[in-house]
C-alpha atoms as a PDB file:
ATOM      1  CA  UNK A   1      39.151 -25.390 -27.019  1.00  0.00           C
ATOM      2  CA  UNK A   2      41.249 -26.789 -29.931  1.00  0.00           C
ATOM      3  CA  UNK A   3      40.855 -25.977 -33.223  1.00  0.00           C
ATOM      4  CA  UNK A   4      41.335 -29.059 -34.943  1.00  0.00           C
ATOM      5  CA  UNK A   5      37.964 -30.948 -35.223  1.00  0.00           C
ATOM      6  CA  UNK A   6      36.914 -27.702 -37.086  1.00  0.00           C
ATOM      7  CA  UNK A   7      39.428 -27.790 -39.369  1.00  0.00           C
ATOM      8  CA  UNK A   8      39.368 -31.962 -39.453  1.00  0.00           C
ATOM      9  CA  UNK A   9      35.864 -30.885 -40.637  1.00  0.00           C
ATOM     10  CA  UNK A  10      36.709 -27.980 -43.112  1.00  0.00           C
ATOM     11  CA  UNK A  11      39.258 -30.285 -45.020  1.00  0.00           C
ATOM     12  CA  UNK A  12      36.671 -32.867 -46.270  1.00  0.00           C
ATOM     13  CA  UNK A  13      33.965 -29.831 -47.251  1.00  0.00           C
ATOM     14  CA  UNK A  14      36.888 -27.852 -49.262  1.00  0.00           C
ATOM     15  CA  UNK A  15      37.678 -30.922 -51.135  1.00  0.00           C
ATOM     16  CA  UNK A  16      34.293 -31.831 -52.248  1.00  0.00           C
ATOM     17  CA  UNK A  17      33.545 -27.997 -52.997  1.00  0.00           C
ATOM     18  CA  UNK A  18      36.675 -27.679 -55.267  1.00  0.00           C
ATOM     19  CA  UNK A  19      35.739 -31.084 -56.871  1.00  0.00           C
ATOM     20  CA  UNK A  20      32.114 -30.184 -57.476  1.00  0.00           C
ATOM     21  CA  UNK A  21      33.253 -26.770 -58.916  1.00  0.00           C
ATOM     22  CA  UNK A  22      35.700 -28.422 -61.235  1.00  0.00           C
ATOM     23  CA  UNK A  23      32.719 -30.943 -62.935  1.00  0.00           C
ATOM     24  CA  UNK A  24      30.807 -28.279 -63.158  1.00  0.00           C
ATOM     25  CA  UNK A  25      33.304 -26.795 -64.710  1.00  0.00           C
ATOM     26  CA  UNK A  26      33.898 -29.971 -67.272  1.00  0.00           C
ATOM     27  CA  UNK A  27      30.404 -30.419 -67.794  1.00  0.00           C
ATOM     28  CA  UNK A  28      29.632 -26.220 -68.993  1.00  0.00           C
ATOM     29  CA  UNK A  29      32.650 -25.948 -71.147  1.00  0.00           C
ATOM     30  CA  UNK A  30      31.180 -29.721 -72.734  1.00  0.00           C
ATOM     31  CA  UNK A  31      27.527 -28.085 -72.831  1.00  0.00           C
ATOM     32  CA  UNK A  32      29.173 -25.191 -74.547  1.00  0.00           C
ATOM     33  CA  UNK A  33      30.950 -27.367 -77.325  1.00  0.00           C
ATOM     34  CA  UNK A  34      27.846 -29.358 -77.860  1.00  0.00           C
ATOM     35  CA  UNK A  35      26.126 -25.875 -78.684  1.00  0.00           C
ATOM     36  CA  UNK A  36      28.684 -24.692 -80.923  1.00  0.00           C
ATOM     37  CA  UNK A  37      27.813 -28.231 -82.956  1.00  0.00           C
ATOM     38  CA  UNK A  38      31.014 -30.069 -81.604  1.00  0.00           C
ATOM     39  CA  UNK A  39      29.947 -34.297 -81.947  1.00  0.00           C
ATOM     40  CA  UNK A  40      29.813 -35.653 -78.829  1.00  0.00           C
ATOM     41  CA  UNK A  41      29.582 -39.008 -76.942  1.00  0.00           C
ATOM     42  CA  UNK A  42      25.699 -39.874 -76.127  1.00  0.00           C
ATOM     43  CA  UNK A  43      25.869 -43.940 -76.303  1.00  0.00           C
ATOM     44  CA  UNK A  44      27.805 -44.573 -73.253  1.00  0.00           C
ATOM     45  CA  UNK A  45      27.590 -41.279 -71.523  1.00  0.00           C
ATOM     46  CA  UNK A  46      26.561 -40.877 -67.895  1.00  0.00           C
ATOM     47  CA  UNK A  47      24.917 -37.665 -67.079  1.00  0.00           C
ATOM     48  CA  UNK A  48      27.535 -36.645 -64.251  1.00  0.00           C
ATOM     49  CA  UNK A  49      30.474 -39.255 -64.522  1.00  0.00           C
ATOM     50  CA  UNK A  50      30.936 -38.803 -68.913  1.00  0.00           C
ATOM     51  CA  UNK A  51      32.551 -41.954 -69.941  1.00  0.00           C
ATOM     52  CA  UNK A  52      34.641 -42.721 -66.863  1.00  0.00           C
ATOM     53  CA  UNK A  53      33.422 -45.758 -66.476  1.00  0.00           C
ATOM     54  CA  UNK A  54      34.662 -46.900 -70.021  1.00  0.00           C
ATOM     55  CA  UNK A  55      38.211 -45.138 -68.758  1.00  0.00           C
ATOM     56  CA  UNK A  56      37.599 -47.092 -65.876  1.00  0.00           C
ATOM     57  CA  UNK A  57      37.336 -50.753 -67.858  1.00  0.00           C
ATOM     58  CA  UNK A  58      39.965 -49.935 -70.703  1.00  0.00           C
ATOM     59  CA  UNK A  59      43.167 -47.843 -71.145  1.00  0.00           C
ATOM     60  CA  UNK A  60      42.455 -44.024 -71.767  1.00  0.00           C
ATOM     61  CA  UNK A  61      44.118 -44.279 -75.367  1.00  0.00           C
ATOM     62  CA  UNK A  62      41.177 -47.379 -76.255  1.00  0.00           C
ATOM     63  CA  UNK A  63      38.577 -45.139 -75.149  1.00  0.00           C
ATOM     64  CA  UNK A  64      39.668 -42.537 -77.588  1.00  0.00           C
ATOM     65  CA  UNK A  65      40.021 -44.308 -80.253  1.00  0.00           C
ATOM     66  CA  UNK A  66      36.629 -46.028 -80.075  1.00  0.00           C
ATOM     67  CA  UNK A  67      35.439 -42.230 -79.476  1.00  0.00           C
ATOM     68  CA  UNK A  68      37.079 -41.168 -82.931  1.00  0.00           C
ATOM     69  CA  UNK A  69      35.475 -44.352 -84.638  1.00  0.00           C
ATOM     70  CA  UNK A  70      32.304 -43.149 -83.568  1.00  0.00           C
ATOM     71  CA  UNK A  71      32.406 -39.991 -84.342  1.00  0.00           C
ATOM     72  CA  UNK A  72      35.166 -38.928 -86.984  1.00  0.00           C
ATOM     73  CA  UNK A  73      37.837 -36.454 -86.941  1.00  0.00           C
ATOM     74  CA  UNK A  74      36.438 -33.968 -83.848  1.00  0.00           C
ATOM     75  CA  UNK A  75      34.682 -35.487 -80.991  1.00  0.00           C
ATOM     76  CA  UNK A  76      34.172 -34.008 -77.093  1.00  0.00           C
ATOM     77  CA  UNK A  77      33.603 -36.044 -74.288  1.00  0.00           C
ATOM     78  CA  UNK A  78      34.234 -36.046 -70.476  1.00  0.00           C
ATOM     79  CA  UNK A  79      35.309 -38.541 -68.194  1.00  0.00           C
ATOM     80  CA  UNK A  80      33.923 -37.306 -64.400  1.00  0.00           C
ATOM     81  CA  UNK A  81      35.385 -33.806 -64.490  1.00  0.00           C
ATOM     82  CA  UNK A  82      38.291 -33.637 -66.912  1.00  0.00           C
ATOM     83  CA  UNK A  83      36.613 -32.694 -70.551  1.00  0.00           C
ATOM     84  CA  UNK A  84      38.371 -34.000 -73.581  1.00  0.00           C
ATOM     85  CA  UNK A  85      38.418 -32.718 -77.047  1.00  0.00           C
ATOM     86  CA  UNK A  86      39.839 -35.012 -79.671  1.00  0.00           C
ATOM     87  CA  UNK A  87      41.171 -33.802 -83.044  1.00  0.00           C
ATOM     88  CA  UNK A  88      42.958 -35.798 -85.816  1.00  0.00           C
ATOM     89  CA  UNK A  89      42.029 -33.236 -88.716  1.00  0.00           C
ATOM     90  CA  UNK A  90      44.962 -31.226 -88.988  1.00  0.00           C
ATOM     91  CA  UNK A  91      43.628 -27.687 -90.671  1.00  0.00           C
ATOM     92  CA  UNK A  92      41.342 -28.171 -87.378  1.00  0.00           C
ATOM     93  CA  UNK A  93      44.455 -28.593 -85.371  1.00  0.00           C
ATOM     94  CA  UNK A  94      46.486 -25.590 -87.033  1.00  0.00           C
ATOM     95  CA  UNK A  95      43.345 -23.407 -86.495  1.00  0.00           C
ATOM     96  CA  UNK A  96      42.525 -24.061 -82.627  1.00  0.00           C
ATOM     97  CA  UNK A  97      46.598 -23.859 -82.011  1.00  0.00           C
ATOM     98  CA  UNK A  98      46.523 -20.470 -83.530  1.00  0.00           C
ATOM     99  CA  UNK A  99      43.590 -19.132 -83.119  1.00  0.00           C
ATOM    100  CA  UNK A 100      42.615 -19.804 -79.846  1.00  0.00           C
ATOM    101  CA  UNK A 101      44.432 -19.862 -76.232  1.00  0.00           C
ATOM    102  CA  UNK A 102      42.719 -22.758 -74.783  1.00  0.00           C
ATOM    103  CA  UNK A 103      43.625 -23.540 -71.072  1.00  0.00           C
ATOM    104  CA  UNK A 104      46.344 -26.447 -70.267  1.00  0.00           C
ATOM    105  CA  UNK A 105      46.364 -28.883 -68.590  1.00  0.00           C
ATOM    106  CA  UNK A 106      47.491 -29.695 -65.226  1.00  0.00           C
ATOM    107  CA  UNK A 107      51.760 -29.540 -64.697  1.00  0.00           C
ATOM    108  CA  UNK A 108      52.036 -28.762 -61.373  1.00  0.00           C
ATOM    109  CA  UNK A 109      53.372 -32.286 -60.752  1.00  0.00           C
ATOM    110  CA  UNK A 110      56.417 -30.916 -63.017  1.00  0.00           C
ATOM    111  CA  UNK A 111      56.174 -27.772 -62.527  1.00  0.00           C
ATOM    112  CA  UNK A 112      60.177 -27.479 -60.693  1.00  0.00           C
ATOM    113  CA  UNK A 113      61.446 -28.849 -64.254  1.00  0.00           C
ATOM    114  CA  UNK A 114      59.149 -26.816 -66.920  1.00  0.00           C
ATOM    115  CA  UNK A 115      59.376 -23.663 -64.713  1.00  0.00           C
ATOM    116  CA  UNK A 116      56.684 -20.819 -66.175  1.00  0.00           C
ATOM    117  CA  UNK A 117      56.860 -22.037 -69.798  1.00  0.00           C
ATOM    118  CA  UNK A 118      54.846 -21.549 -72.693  1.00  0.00           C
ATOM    119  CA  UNK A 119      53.905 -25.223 -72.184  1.00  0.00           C
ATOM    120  CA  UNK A 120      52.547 -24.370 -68.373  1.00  0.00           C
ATOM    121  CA  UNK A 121      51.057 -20.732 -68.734  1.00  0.00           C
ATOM    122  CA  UNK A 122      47.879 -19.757 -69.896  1.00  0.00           C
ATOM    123  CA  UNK A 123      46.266 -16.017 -70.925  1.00  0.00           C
ATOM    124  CA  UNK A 124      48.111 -13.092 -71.151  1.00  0.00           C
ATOM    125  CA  UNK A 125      51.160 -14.783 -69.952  1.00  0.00           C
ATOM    126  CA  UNK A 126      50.864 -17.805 -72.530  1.00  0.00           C
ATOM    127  CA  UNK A 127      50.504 -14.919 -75.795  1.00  0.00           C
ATOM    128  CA  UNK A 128      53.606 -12.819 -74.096  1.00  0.00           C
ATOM    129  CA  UNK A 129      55.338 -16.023 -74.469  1.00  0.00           C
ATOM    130  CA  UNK A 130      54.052 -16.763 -77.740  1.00  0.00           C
ATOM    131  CA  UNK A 131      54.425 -13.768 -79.486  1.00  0.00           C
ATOM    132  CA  UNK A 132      58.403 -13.855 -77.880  1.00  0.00           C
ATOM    133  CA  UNK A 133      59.268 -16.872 -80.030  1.00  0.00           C
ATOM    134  CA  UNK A 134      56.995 -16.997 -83.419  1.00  0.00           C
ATOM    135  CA  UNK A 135      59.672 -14.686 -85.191  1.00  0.00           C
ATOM    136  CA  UNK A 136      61.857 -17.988 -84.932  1.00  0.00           C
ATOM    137  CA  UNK A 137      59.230 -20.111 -86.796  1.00  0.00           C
ATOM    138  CA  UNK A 138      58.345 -17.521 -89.476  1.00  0.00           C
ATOM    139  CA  UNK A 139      58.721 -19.247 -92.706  1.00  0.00           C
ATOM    140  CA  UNK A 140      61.548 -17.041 -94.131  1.00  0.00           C
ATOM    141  CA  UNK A 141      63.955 -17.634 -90.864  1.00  0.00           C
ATOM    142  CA  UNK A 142      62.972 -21.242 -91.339  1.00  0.00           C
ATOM    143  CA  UNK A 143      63.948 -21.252 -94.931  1.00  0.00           C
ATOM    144  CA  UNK A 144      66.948 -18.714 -95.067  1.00  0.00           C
ATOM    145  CA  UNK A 145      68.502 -19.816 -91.602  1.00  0.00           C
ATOM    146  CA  UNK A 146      67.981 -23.407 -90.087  1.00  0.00           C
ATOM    147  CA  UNK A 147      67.018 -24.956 -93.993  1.00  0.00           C
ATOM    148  CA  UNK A 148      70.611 -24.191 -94.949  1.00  0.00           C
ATOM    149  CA  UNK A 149      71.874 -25.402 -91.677  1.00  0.00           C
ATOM    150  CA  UNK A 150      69.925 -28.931 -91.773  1.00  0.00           C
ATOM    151  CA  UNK A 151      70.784 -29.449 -95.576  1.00  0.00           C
ATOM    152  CA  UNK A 152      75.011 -28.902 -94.437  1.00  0.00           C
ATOM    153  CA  UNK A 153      74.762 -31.002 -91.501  1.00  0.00           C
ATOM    154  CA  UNK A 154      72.487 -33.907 -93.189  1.00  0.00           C
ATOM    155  CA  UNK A 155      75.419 -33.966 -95.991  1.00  0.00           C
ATOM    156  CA  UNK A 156      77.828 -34.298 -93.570  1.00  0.00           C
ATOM    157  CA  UNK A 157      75.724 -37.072 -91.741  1.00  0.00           C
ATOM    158  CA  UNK A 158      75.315 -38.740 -94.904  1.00  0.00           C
ATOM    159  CA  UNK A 159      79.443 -38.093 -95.839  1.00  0.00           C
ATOM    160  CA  UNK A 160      80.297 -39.534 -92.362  1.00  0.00           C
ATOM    161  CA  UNK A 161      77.975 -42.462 -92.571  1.00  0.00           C
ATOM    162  CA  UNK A 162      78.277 -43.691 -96.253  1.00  0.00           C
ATOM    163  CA  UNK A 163      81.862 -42.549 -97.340  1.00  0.00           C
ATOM    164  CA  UNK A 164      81.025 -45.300-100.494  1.00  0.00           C
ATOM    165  CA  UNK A 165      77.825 -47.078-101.441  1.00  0.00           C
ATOM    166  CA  UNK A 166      75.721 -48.831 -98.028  1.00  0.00           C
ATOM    167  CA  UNK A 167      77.251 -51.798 -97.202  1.00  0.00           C
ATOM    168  CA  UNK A 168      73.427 -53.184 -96.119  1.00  0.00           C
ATOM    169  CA  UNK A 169      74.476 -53.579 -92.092  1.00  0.00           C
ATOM    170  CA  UNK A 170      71.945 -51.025 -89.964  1.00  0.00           C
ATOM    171  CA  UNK A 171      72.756 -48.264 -88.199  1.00  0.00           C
ATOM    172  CA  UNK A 172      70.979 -46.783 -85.434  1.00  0.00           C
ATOM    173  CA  UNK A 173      70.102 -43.169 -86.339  1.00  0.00           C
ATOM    174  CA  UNK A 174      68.461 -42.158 -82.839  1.00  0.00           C
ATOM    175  CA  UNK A 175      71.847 -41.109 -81.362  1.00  0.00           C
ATOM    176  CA  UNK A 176      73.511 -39.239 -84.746  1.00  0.00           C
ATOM    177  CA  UNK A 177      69.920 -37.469 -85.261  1.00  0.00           C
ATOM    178  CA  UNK A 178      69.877 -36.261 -81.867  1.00  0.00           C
ATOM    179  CA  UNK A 179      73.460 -34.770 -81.895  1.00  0.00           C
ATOM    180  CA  UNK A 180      72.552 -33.178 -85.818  1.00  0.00           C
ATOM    181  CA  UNK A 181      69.394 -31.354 -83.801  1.00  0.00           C
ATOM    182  CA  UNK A 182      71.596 -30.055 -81.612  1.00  0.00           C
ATOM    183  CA  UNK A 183      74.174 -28.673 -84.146  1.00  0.00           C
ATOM    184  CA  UNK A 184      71.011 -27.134 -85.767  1.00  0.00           C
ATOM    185  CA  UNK A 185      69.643 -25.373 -82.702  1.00  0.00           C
ATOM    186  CA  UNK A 186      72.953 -24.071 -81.976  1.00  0.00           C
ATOM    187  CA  UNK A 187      73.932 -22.665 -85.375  1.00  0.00           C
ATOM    188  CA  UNK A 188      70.606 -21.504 -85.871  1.00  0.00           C
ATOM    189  CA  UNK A 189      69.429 -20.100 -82.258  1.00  0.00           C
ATOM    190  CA  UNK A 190      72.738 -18.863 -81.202  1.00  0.00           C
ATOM    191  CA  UNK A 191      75.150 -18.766 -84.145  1.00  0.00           C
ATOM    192  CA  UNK A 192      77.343 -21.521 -82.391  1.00  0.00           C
ATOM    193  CA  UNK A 193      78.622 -24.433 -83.799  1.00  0.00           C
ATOM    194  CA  UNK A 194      78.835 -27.199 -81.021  1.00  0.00           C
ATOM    195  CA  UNK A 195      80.230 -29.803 -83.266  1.00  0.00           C
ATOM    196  CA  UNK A 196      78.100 -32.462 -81.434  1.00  0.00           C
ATOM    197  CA  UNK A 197      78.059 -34.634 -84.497  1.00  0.00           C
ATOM    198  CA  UNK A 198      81.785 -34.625 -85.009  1.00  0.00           C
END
């Protein structure tokens, strides 16, 4: 007796139990919001599928924006089972990325080039992380190491570029400011002066 129909059969019943358990998922942690007094999408909200039909008919990027129109600077809506929380207020912003440790999203697809970052990790993993690298945005080492360093290396950007008064050609900046980050970073991270710039 072979073993495959039953597991021909599983296959199709895991799938649809890990999707059901992930809109019920989307559709708690929504309920929840709504609760706490979140605004939410009710004018073209479908009980189960959220506004995936409007993600469906126009780019994600649309829908959002007609979702902040509607409903200001915090809004929460969910398209099948993915729940999305939109916030353009940014003391909102500063408090939920400090205050709270919400789950990320899904980077598996990447996951060979992030590795287990702070960007990927969630929980007790995610605050290890965190707490590992705040002392490097503290706002004394930002103003007594890398302000110094970005002040030096913009004078010597703007030395390099405009030895006497503009001449009014352009100049494109995306190349020089890239190579001034990266003598910042290294002076300031590692005390090593790359001399990308130069």
């Amino acid at each position: 007796m072979s073993l495959f129909p039953a597991i021909a059969a599983a296959v199709p019943v895991l799938a649809l139990a890990a999707i059901s358990r992930s809109f019920a998922q989307a559709k708690s942690m929504e309920s929840k919001l709504i609760a706490a007094g979140v605004p939410h999408e009710t004018k073209d909200a479908h009980a189960l599928w959220g506004v995936a039909h409007l993600m469906n008919d126009m780019p994600v990027t649309k829908v959002m924006e007609m979702m902040l129109k509607r409903h200001g600077d915090i809004v929460v809506f969910r398209g099948a089972n993915k729940l999305w929380v939109l916030v353009t207020d940014p003391k909102i912003v500063q408090q939920i990325l400090i205050k709270y440790n919400l789950p990320k999203g899904d980077y598996s697809s990447i996951e060979g080039l992030l590795g287990d970052s702070m960007l990927s990790s969630n929980g007790l993993k995610w605050t290890h992380k965190r707490k590992a690298i705040s002392p490097a945005f503290r706002v004394s080492f930002l103003q007594n190491v890398v302000a110094p360093v970005v002040v030096e290396r913009a004078t010597l950007m703007m030395d390099v570029l405009f030895p006497q008064e503009p001449a009014g050609g352009s100049i494109d900046l995306q190349d020089i400011f890239s190579k001034i980050t990266l003598d910042v970073i290294g002076i300031a991270a590692f005390e090593y002066d790359s001399f990308f710039f130069f």
